[in-house]
N, C-alpha and C. Protein backbone atom coordinates (compact mmCIF):
# COMPACT_ATOMS: atom_id res chain seq x y z
N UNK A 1 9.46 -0.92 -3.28
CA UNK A 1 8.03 -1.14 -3.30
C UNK A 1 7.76 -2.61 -2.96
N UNK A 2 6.53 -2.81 -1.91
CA UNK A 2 6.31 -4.54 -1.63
C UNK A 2 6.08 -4.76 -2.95
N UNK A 3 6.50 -6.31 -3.01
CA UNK A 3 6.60 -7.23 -4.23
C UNK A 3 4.88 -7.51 -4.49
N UNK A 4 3.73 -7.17 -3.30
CA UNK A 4 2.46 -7.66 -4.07
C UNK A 4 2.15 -6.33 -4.44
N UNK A 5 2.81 -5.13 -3.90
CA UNK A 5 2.13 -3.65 -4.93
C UNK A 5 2.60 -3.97 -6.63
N UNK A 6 4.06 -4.58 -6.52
CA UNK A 6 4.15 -4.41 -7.93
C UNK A 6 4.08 -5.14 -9.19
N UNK A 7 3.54 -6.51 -8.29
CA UNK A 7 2.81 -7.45 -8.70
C UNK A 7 1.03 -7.40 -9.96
N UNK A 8 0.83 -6.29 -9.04
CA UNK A 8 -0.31 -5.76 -9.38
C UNK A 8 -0.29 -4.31 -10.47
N UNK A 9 1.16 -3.83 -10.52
CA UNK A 9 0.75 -3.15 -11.49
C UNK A 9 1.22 -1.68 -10.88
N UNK A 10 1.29 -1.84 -9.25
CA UNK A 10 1.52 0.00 -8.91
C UNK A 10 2.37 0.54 -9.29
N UNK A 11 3.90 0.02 -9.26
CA UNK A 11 4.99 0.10 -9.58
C UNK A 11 4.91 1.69 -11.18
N UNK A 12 3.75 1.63 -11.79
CA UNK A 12 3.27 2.11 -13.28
C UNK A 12 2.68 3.07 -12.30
N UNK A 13 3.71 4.48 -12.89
CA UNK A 13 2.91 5.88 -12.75
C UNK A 13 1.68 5.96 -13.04
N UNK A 14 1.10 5.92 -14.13
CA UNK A 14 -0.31 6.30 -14.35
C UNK A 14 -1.35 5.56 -13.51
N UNK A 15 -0.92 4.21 -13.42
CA UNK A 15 -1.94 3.37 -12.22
C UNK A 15 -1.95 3.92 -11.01
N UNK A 16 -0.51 4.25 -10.58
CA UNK A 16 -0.26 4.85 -9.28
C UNK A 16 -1.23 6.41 -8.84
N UNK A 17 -0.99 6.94 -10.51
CA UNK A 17 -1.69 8.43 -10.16
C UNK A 17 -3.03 8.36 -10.19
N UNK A 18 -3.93 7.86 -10.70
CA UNK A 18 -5.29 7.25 -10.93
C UNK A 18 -5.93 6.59 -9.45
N UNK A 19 -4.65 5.70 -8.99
CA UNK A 19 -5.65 5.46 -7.81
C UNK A 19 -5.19 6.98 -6.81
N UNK A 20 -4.24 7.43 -6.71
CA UNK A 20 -4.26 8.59 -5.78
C UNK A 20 -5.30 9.96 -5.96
N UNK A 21 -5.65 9.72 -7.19
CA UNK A 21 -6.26 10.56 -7.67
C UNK A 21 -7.63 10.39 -7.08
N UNK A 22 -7.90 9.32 -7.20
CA UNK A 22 -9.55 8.78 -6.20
C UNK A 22 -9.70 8.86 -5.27
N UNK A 23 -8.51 8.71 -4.69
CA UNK A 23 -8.33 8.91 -3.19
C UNK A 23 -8.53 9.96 -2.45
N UNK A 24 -8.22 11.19 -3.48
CA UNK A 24 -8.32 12.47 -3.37
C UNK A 24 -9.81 12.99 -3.32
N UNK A 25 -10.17 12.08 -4.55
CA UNK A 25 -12.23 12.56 -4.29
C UNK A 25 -12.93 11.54 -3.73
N UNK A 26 -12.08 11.19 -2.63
CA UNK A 26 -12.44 10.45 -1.49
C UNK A 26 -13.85 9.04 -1.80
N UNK A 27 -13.16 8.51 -2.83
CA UNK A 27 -13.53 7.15 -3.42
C UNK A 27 -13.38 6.27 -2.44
N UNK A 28 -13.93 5.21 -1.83
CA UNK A 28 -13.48 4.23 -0.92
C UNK A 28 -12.91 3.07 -1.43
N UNK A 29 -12.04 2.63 -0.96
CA UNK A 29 -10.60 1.32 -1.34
C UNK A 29 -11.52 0.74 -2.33
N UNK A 30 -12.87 -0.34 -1.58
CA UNK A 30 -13.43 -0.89 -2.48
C UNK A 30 -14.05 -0.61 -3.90
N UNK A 31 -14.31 0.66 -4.26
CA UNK A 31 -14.50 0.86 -5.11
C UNK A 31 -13.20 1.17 -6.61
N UNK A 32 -12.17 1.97 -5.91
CA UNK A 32 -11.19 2.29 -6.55
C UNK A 32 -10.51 0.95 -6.77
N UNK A 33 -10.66 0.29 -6.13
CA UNK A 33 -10.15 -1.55 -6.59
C UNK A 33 -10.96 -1.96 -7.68
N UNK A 34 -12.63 -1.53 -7.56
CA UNK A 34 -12.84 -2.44 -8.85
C UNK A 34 -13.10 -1.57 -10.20
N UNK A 35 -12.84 -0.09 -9.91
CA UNK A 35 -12.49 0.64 -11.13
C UNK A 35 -11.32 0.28 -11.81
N UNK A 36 -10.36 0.26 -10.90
CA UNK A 36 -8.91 -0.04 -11.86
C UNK A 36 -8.86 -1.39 -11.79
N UNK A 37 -9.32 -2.14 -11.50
CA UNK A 37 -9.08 -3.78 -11.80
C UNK A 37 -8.10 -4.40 -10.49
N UNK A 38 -8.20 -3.73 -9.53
CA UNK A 38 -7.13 -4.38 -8.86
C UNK A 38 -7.78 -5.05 -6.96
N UNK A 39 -7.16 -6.01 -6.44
CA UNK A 39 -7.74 -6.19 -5.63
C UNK A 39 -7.74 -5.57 -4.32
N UNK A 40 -8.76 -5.42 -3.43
CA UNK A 40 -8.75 -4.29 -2.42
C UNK A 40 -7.56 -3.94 -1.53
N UNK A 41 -6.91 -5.47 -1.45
CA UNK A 41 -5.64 -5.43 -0.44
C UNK A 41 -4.81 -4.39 -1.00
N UNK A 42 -4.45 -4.82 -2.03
CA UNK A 42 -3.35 -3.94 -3.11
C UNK A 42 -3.65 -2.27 -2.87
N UNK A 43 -4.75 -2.00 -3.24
CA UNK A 43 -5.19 -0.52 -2.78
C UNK A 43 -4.78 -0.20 -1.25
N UNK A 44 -5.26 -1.23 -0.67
CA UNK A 44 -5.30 -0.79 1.08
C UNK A 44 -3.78 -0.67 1.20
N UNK A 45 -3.24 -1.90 0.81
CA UNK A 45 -1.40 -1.34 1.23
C UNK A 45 -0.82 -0.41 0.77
N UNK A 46 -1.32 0.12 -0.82
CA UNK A 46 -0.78 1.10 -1.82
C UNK A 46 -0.84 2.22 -1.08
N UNK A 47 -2.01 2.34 -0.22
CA UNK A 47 -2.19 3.65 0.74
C UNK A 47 -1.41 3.84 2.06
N UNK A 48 -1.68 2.73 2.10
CA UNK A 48 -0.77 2.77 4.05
C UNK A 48 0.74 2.94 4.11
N UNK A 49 1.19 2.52 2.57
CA UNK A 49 2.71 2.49 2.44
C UNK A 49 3.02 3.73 2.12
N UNK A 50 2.32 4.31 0.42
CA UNK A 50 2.61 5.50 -0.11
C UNK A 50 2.01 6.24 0.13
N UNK A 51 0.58 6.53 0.36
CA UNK A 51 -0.97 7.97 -0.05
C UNK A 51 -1.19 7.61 1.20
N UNK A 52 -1.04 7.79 2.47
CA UNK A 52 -1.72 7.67 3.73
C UNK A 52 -2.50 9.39 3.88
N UNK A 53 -3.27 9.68 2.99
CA UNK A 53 -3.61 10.96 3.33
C UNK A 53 -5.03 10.69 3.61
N UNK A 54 -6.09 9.66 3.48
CA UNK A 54 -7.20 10.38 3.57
C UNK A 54 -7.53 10.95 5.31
N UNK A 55 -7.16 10.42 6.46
CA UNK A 55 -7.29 11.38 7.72
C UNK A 55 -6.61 12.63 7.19
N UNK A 56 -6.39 13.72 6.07
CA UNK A 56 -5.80 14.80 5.82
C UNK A 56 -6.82 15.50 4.84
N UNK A 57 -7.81 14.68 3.95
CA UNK A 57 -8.35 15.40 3.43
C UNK A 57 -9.32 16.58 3.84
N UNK A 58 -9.48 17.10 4.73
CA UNK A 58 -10.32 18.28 5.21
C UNK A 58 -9.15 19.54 5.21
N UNK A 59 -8.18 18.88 5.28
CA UNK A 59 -6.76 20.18 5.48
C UNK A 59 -6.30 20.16 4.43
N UNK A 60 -6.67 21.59 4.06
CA UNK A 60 -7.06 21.88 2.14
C UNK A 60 -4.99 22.47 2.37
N UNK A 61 -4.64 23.07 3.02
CA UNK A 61 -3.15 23.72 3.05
C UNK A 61 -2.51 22.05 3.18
N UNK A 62 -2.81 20.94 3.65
CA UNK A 62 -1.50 20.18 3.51
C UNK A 62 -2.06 19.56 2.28
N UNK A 63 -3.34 19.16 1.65
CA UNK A 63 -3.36 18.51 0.61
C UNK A 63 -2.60 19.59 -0.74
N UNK A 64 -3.00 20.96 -0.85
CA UNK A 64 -2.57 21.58 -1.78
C UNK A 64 -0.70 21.72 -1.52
N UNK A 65 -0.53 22.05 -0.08
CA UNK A 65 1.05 21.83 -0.43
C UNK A 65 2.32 20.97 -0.22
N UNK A 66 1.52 19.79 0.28
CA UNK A 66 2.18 18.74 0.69
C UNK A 66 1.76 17.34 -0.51
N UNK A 67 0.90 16.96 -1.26
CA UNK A 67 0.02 16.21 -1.95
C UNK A 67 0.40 16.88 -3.65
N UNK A 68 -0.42 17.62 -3.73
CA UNK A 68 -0.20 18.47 -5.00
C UNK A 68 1.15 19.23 -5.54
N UNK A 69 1.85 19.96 -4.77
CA UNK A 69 3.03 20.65 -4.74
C UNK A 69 3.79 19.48 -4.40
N UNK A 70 4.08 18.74 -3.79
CA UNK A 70 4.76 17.76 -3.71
C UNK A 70 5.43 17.02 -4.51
N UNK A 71 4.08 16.62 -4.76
CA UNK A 71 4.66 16.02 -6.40
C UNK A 71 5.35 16.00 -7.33
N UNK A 72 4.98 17.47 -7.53
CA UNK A 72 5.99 18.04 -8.43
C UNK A 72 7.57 18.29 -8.60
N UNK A 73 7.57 18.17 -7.25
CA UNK A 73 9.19 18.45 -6.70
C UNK A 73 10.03 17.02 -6.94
């Protein structure tokens, strides 16, 4: 993980799942930055590195089995 994601805190499952989770109900960077306290960059890379899904959210089959099912595995 880059040293400024874990700087900030991503590195921590629950932070990690919280912002993916917003991401999912298609929250925009800036906002999900100042819900969880963190600054926008951090979000923007957290996505581009790990959660690059929002061009995917309309494709309900890869979010449910690639996103959700995923996970789990």
């Amino acid at each position: 993980m880059p040293n400024r994601l874990r700087g900030h805190g991503l590195g921590a499952s629950r932070l990690a799942a919280a912002l993916e989770a917003l991401v999912l109900a298609r929250v925009d960077p800036a906002e999900i930055a100042s819900q969880l306290g963190l600054p926008e960059e951090a979000v923007d890379c957290y996505e581009s590195v790990f959660f690059d899904v929002r061009n995917r959210l309309d494709a309900a089959g890869f979010i449910v089995h690639e996103v959700i099912a995923g996970a789990r595995l």
